[in-house]
Protein backbone atom coordinates (compact mmCIF):
# COMPACT_ATOMS: atom_id res chain seq x y z
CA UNK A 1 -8.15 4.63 4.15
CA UNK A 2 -8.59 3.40 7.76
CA UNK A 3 -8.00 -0.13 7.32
CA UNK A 4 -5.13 1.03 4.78
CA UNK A 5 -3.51 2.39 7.70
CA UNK A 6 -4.22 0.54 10.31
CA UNK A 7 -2.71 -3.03 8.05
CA UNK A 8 0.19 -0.78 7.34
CA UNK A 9 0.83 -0.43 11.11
CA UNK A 10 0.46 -3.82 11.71
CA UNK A 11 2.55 -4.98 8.75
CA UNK A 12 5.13 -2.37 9.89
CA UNK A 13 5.24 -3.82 13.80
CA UNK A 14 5.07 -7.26 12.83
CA UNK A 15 8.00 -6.79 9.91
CA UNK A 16 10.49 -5.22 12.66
CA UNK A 17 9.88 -8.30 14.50
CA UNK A 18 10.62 -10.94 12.08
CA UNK A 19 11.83 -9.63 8.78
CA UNK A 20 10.77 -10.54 5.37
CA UNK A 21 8.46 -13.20 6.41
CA UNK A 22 5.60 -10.68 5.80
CA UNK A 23 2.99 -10.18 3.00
CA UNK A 24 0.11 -7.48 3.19
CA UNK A 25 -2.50 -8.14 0.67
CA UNK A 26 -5.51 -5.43 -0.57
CA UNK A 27 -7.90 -6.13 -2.87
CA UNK A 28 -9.18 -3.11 -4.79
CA UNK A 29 -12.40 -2.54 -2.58
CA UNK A 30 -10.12 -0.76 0.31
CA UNK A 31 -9.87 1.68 -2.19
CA UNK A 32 -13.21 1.85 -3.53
CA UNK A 33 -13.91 5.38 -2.96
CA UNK A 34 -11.11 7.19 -2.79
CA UNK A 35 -9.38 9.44 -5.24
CA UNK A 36 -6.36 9.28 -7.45
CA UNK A 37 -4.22 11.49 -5.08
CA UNK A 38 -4.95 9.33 -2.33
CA UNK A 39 -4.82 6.41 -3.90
CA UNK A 40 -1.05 7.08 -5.48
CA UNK A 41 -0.20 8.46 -1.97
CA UNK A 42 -1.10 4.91 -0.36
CA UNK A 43 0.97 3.03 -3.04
CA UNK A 44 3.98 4.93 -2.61
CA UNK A 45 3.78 4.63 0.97
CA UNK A 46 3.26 1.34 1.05
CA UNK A 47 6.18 1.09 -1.51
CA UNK A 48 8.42 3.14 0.63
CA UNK A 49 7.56 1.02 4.04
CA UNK A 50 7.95 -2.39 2.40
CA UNK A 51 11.05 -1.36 0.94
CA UNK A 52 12.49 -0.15 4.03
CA UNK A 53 11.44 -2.90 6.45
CA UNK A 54 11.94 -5.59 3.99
CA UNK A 55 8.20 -7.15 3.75
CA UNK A 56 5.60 -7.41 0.83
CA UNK A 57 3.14 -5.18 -0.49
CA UNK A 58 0.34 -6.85 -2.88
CA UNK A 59 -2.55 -4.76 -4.34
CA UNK A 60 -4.97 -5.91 -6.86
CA UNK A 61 -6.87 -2.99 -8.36
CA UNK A 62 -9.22 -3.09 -10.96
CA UNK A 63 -9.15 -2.26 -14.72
CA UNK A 64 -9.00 1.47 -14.87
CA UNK A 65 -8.71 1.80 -11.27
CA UNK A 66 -4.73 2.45 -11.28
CA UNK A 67 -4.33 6.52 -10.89
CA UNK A 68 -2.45 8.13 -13.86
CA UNK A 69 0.76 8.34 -13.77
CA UNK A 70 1.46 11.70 -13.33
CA UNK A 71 -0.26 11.41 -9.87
CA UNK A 72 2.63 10.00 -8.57
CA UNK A 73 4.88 11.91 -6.80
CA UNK A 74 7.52 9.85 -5.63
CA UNK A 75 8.56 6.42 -7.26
């Protein structure tokens, strides 16, 4: 969740600096051991920030590895 956080930062900085012209890509081994809760908690965040600074969020997760979708709170 470290480098999760720390890519957010740096896609947030470098989005209110020129916007739109960014695109944050994870593969599904940032998440490799992390739970559902966190894992839908880091998706809507990431949601919510790209949304609101007008950049792209791309996450590729493995069969199975999506969390239910009851996990998620907010979208």
């Amino acid at each position: 969740m470290e480098i999760f956080c720390y890519d957010m930062m740096l896609a947030e900085r470098w989005a209110a600096k020129r916007p739109g012209s960014i695109t944050l890509i994870h593969d599904s081994n940032i998440f490799a051991d992390v739970d559902d809760r966190q894992l839908a908690a880091a998706l809507e965040l990431a949601a919510e920030r790209s949304k609101a600074l007008n950049f792209q969020y791309i996450c590729h997760l493995q069969f199975g590895q999506a969390p239910a979708p009851g996990v998620f709170s907010r979208i």
